[in-house]
Protein backbone atom coordinates (compact mmCIF):
# COMPACT_ATOMS: atom_id res chain seq x y z
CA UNK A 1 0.00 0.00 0.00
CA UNK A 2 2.98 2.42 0.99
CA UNK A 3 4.38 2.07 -2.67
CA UNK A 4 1.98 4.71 -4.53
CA UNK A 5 3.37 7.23 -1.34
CA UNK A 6 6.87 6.57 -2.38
CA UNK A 7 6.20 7.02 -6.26
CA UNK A 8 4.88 10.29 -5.32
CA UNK A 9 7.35 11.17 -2.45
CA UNK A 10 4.42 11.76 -0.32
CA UNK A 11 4.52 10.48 3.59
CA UNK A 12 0.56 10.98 4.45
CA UNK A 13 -1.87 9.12 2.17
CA UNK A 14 -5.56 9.83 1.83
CA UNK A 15 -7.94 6.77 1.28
CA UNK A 16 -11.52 7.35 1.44
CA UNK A 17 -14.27 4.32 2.01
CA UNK A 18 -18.07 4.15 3.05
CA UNK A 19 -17.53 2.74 6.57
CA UNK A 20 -14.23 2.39 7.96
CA UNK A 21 -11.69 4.97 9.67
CA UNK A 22 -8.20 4.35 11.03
CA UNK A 23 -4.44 5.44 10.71
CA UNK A 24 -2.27 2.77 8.89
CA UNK A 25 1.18 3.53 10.21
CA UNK A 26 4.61 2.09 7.75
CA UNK A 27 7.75 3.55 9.34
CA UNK A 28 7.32 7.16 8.39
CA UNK A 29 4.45 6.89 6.33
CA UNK A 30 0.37 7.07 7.24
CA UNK A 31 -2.28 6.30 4.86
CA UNK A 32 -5.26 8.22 6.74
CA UNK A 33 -8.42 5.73 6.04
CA UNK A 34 -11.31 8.20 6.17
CA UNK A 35 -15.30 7.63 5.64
CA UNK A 36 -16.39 9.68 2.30
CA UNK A 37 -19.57 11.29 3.58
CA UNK A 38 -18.27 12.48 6.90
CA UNK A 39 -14.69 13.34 4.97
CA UNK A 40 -16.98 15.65 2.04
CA UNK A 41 -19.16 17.85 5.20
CA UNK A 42 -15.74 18.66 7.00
CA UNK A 43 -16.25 16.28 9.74
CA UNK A 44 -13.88 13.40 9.95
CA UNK A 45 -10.63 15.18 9.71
């Protein structure tokens, strides 16, 4: 999962679903799992 962060350099990933939040933690990288609808009205930071 970490691999599209390093072809873009990045070190914080954004992943959005329908149900499911958490922080995926590899090394220095985090891939923030976020629900869409609460993600789109400002709410699930």
């Amino acid at each position: 999962m970490t691999e599209a962060l390093d072809e873009q350099k990045l070190d914080v990933g954004l992943v959005l679903t329908e149900s499911d939040r958490e922080d995926i933690v590899s090394g220095k990288r985090t891939i923030k799992v976020r629900r869409l609808a609460g993600w789109l009205c400002g709410l699930d930071g």
